[in-house]
C-alpha atoms as a PDB file:
ATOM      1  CA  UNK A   1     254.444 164.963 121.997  1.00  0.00           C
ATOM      2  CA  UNK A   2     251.097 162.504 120.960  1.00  0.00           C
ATOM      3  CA  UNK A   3     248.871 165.503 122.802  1.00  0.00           C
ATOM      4  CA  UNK A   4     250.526 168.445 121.588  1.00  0.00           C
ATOM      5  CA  UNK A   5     247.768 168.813 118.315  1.00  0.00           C
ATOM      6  CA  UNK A   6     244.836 168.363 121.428  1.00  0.00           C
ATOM      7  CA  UNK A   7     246.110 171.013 123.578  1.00  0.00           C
ATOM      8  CA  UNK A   8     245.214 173.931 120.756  1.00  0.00           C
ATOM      9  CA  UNK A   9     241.722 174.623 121.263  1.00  0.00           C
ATOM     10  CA  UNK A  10     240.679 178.054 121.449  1.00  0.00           C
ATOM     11  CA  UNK A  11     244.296 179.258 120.038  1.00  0.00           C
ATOM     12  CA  UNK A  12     245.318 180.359 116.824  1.00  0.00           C
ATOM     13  CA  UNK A  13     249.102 179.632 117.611  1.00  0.00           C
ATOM     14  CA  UNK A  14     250.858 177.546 119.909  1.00  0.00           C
ATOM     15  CA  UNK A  15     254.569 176.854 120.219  1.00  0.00           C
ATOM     16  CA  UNK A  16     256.213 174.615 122.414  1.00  0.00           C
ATOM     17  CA  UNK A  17     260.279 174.964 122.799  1.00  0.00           C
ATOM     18  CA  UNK A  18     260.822 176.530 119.453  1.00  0.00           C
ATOM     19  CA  UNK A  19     264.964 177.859 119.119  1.00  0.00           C
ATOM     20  CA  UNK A  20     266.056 179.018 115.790  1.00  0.00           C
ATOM     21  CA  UNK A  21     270.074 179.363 115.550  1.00  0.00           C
ATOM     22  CA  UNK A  22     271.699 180.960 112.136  1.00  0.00           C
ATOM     23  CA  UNK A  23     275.031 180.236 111.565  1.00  0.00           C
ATOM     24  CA  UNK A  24     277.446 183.414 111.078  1.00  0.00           C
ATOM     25  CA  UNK A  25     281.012 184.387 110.492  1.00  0.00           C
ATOM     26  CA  UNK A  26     281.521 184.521 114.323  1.00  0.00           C
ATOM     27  CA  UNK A  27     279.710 181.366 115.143  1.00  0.00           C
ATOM     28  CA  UNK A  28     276.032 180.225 116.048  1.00  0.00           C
ATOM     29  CA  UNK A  29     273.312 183.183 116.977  1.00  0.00           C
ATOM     30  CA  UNK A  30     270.582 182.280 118.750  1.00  0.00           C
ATOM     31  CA  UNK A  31     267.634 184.239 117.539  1.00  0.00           C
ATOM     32  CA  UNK A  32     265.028 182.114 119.736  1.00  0.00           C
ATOM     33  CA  UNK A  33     265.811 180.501 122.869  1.00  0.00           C
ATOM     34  CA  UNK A  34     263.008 177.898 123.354  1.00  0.00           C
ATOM     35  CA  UNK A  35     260.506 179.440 123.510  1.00  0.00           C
ATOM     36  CA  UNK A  36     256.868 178.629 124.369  1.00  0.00           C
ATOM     37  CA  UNK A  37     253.761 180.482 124.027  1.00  0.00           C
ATOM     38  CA  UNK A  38     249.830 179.797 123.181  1.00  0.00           C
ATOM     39  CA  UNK A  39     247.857 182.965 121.447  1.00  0.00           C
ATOM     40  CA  UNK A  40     244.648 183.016 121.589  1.00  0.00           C
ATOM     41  CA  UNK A  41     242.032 183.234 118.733  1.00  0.00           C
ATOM     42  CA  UNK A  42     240.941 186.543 118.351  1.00  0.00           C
ATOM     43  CA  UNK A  43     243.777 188.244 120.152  1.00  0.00           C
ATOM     44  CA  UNK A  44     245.527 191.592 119.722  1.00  0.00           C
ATOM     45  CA  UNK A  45     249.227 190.729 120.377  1.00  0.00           C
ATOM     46  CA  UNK A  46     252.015 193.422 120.367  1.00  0.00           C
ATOM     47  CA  UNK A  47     255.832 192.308 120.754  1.00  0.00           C
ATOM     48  CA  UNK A  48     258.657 194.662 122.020  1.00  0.00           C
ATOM     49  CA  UNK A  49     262.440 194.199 122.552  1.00  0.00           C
ATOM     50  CA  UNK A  50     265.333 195.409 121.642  1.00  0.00           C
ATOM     51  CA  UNK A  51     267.093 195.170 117.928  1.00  0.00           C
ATOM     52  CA  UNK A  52     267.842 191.859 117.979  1.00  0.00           C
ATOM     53  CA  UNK A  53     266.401 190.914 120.234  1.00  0.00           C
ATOM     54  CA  UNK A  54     264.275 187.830 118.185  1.00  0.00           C
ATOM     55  CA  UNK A  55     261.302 189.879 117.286  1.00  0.00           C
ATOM     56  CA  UNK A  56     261.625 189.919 113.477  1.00  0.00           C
ATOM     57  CA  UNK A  57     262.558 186.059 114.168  1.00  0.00           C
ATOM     58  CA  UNK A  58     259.813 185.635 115.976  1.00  0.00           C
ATOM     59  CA  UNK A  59     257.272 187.210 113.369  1.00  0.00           C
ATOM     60  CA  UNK A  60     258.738 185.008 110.490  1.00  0.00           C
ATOM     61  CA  UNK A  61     258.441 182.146 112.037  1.00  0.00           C
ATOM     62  CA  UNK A  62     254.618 182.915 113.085  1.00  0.00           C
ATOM     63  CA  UNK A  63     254.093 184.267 109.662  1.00  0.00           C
ATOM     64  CA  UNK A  64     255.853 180.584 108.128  1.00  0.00           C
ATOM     65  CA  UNK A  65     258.529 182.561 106.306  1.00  0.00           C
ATOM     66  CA  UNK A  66     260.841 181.178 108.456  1.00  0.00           C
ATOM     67  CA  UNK A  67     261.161 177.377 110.352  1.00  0.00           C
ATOM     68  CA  UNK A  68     262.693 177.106 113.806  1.00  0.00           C
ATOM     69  CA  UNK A  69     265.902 174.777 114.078  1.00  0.00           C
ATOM     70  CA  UNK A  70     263.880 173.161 117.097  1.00  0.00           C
ATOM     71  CA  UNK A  71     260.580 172.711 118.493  1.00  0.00           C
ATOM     72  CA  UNK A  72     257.047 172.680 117.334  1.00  0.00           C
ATOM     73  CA  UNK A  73     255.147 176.030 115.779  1.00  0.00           C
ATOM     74  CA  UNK A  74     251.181 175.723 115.245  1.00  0.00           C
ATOM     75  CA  UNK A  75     249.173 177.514 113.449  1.00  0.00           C
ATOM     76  CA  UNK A  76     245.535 175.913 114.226  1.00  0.00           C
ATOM     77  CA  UNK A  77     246.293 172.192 114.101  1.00  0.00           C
ATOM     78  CA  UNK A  78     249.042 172.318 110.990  1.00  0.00           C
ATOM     79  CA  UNK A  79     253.029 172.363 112.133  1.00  0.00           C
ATOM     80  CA  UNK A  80     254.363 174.956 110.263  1.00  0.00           C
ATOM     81  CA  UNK A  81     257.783 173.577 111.554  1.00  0.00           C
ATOM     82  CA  UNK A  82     257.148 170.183 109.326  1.00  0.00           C
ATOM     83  CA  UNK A  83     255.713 171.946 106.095  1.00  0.00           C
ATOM     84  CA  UNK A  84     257.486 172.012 103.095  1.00  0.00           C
ATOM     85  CA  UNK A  85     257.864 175.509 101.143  1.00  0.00           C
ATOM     86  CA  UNK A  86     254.669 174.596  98.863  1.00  0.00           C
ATOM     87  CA  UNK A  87     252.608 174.183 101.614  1.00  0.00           C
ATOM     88  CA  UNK A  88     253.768 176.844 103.462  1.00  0.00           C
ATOM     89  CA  UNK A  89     253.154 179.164 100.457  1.00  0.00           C
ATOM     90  CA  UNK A  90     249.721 177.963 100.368  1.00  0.00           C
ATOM     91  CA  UNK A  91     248.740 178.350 104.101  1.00  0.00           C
ATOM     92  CA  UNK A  92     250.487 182.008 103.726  1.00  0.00           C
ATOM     93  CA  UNK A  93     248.166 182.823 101.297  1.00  0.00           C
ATOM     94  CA  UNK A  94     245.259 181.693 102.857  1.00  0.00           C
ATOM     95  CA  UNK A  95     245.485 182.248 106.294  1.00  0.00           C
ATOM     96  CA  UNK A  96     248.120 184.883 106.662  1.00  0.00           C
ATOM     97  CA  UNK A  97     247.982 188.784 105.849  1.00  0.00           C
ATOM     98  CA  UNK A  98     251.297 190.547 106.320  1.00  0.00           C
ATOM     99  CA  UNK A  99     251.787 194.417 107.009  1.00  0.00           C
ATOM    100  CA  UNK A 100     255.414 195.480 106.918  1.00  0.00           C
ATOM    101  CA  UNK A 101     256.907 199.156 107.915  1.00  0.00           C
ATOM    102  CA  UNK A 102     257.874 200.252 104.245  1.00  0.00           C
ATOM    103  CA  UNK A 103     254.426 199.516 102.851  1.00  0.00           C
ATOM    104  CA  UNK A 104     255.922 196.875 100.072  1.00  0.00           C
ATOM    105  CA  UNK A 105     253.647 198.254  97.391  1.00  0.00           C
ATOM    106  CA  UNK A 106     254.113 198.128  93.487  1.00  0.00           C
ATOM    107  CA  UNK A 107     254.727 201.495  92.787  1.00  0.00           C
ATOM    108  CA  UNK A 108     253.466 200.883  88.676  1.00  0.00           C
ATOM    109  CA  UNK A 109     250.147 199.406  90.106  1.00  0.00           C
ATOM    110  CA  UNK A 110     247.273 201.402  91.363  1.00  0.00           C
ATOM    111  CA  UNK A 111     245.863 200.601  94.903  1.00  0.00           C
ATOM    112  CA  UNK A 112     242.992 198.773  93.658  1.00  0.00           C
ATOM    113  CA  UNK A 113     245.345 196.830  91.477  1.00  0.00           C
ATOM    114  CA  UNK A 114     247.951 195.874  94.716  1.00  0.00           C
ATOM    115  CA  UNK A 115     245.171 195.027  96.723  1.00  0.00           C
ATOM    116  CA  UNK A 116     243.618 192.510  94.130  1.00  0.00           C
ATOM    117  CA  UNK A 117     247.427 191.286  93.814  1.00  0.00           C
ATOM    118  CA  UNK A 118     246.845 189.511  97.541  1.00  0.00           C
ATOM    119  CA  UNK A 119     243.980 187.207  95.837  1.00  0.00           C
ATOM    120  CA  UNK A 120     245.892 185.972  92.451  1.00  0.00           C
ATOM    121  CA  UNK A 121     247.561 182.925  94.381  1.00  0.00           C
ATOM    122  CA  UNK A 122     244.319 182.009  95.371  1.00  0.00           C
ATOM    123  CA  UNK A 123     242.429 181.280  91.574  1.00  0.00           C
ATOM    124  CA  UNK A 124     239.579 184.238  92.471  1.00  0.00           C
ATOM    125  CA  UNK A 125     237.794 184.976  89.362  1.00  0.00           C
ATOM    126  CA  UNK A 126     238.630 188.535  87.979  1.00  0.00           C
ATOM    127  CA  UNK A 127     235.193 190.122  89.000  1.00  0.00           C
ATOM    128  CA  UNK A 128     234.895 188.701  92.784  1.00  0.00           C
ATOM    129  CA  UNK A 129     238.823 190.274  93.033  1.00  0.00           C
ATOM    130  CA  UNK A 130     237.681 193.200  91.436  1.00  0.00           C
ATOM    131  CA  UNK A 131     234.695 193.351  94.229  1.00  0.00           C
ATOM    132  CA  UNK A 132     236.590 192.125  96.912  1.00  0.00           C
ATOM    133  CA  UNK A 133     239.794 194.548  96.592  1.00  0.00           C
ATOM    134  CA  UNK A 134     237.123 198.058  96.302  1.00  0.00           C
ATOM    135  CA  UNK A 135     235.076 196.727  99.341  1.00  0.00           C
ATOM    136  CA  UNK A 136     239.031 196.167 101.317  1.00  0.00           C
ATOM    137  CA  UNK A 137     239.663 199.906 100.403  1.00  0.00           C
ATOM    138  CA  UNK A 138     236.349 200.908 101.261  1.00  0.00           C
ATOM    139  CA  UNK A 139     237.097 199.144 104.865  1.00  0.00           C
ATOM    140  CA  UNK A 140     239.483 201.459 105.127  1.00  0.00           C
ATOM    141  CA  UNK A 141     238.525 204.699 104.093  1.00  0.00           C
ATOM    142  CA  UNK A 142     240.165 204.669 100.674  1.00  0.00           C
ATOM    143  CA  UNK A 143     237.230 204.078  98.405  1.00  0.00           C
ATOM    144  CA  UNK A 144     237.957 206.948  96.321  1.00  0.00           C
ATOM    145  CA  UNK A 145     241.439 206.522  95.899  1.00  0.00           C
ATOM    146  CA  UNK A 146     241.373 202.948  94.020  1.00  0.00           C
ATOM    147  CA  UNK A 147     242.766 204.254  91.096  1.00  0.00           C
ATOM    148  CA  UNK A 148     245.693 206.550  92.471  1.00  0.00           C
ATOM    149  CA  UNK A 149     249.196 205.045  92.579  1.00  0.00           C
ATOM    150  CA  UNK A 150     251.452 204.262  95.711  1.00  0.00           C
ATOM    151  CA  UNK A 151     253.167 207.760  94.545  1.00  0.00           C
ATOM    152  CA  UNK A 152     249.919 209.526  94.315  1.00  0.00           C
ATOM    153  CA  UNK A 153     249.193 208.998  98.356  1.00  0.00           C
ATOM    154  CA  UNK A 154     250.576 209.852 101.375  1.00  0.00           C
ATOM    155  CA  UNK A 155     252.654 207.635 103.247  1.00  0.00           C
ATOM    156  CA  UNK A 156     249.805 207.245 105.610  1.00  0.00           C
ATOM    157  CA  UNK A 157     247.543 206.447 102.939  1.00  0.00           C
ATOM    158  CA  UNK A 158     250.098 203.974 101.618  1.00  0.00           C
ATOM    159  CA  UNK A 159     249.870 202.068 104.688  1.00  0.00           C
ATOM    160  CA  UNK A 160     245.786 201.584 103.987  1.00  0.00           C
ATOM    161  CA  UNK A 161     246.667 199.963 101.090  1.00  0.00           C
ATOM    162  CA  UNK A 162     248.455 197.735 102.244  1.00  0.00           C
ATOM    163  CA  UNK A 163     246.152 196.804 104.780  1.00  0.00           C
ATOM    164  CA  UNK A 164     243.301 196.650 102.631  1.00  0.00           C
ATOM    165  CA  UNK A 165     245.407 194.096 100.692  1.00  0.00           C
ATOM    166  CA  UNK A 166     246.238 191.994 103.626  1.00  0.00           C
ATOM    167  CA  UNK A 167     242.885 191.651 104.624  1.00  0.00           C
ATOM    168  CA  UNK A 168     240.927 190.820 101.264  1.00  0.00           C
ATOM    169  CA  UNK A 169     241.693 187.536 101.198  1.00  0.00           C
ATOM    170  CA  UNK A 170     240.273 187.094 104.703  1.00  0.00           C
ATOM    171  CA  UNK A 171     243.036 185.855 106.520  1.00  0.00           C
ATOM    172  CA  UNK A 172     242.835 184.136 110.238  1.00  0.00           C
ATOM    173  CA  UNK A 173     245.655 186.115 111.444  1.00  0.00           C
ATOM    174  CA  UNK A 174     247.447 189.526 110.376  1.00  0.00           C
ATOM    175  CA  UNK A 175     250.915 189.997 111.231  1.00  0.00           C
ATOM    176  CA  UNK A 176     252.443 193.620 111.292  1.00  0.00           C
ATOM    177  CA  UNK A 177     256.244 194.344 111.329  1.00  0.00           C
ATOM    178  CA  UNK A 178     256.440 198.476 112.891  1.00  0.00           C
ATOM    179  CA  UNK A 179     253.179 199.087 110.884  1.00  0.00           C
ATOM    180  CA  UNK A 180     253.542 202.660 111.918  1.00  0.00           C
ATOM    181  CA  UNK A 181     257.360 203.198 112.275  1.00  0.00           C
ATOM    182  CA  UNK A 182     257.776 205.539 108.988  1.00  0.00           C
ATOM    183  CA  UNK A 183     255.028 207.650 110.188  1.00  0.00           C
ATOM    184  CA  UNK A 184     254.496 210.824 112.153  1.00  0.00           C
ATOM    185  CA  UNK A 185     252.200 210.821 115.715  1.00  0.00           C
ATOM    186  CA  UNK A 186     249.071 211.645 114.167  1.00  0.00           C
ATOM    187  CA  UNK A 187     249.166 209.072 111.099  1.00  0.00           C
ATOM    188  CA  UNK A 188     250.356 206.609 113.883  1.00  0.00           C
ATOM    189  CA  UNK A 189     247.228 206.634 115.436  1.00  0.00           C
ATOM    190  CA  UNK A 190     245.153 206.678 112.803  1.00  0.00           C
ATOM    191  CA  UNK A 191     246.817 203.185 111.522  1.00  0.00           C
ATOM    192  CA  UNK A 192     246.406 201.998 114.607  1.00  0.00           C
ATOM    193  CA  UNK A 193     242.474 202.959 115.429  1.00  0.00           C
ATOM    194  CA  UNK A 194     242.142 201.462 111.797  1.00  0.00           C
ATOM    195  CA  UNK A 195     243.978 197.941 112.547  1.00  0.00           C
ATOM    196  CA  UNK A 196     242.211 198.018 116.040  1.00  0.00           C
ATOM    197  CA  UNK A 197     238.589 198.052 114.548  1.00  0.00           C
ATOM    198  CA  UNK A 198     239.018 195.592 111.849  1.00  0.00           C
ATOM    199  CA  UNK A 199     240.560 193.358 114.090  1.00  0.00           C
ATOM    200  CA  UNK A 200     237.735 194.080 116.383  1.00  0.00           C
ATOM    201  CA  UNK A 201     234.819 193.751 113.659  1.00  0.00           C
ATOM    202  CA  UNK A 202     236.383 190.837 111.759  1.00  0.00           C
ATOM    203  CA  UNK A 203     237.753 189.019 115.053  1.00  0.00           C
ATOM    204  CA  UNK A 204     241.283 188.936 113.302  1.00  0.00           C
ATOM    205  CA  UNK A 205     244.121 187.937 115.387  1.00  0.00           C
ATOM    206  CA  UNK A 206     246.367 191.005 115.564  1.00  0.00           C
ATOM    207  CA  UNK A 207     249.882 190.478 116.200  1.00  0.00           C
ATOM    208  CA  UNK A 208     252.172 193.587 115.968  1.00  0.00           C
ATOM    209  CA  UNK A 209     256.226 193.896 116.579  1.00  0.00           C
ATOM    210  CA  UNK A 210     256.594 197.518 117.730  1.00  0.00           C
ATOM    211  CA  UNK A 211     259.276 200.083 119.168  1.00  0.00           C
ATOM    212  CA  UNK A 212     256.474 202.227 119.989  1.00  0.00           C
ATOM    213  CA  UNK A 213     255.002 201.974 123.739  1.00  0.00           C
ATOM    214  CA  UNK A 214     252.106 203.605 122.933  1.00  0.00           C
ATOM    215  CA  UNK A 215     251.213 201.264 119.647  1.00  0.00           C
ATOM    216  CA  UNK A 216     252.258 198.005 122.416  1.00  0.00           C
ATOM    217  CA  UNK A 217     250.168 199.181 125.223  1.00  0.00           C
ATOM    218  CA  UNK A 218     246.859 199.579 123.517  1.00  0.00           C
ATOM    219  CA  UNK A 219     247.361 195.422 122.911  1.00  0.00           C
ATOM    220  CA  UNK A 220     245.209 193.077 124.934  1.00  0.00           C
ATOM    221  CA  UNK A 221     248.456 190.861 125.194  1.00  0.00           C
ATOM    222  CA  UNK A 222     252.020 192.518 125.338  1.00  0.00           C
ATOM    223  CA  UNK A 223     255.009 190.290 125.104  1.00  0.00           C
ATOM    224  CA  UNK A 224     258.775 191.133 125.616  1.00  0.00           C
ATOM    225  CA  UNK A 225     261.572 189.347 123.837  1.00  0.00           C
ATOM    226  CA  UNK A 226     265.207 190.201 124.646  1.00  0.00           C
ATOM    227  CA  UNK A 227     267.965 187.372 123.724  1.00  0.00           C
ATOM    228  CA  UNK A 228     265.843 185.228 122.401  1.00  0.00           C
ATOM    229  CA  UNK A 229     263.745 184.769 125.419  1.00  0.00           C
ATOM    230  CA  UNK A 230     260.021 185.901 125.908  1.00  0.00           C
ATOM    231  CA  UNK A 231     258.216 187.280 128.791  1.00  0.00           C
ATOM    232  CA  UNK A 232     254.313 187.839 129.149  1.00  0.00           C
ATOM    233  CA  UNK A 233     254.014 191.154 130.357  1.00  0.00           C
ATOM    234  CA  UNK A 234     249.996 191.580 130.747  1.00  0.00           C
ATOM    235  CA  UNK A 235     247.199 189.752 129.720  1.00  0.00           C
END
């Protein structure tokens, strides 16, 4: 393994045999079945598979919420696989935005206030997170809703928000679980034109998990997982 940290360049992730097993009731599962894969800076990723397949697994263990029972996961040239919680906390929060399919927002807090939320863990003075957060909802067309409440906004609406507030700290890479599964066809797209041209304009690598063909197929890189295993489909 002494040139596994050389073989990275030009890749924001690269994992070599990574399995992750939870122990149940009935026995072992295997979630991952080593598994190896290089993503490229820069990319727009989409994963498909059936429930339970190993895509959630897969996207927690990307997003270090999660550490495989084997094998090596990189995230530039730091093993997220030998990081303690601390530091994996800390790279989250630097490096990391997250974009779930039930929005996660604090329903007391108005958007500009869940936004600026993202940028607490990282000591930002109170005016540059002010700034930062309105120019994140500007990015996304939601300038003029700063001070409306989750409840005040539609669900697609709800969704810009929390993109916005994955994105205002900057990250490397933003990782979206169904980004668009709680919303109708029209909405869908929209998310999706807006998470293509940020990722475009900021050079953010995109990685979405997706039951929707046509969210997967407008990826540059589609992968399958099924029982653990994953398959490149097109590059």
């Amino acid at each position: 393994m002494t040139n596994f940290k050389t073989n990275n360049e030009g890749f924001v992730y690269t994992l070599e045999n990574v399995s992750k097993s939870y122990k149940t009731k009935r026995g072992a599962v295997d979630a991952l079945k080593d598994v190896s894969l290089k993503i490229k800076s820069g990319d727009m990723v989409s994963i498909q598979g059936p429930t339970g397949g190993g895509k959630s697994t897969l996207l927690q263990i990307l997003g270090g919420l999660d550490r495989p029972s084997e094998g090596h996961v990189l995230l530039d040239d730091e093993d997220l696989s030998k990081k303690n919680d601390a530091a994996l906390a800390d790279i989250r929060a630097d490096k990391i935005g997250f974009v779930f399919q039930t929005f996660n927002l604090i329903p007391t807090l108005s958007a500009q206030e869940n936004v600026e939320m993202a940028l607490v863990p990282l000591g930002v003075s109170d005016q540059e997170r002010r700034d930062r957060a309105a120019a994140a909802l500007a990015s996304v067309g939601l300038a003029e809703r700063a001070a409306h409440l989750p409840t005040e906004l539609s669900g697609g609406q709800q969704q810009r928000v929390a993109i916005a507030r994955a994105l205002v700290k900057s990250p490397e890479v933003l990782l979206a679980d169904e980004p668009t599964g709680n919303l109708d066809e029209e909405t869908r797209d929209e998310i999706v034109g807006v998470l293509e041209t940020l990722h475009k304009q900021q050079g953010i690598t995109l990685v979405i998990v997706t039951h929707d063909s046509v969210v997967a197929k407008r990826a540059k890189t589609h992968l399958r997982i099924e029982a653990g295993k994953v398959t490149v489909i097109s590059k």
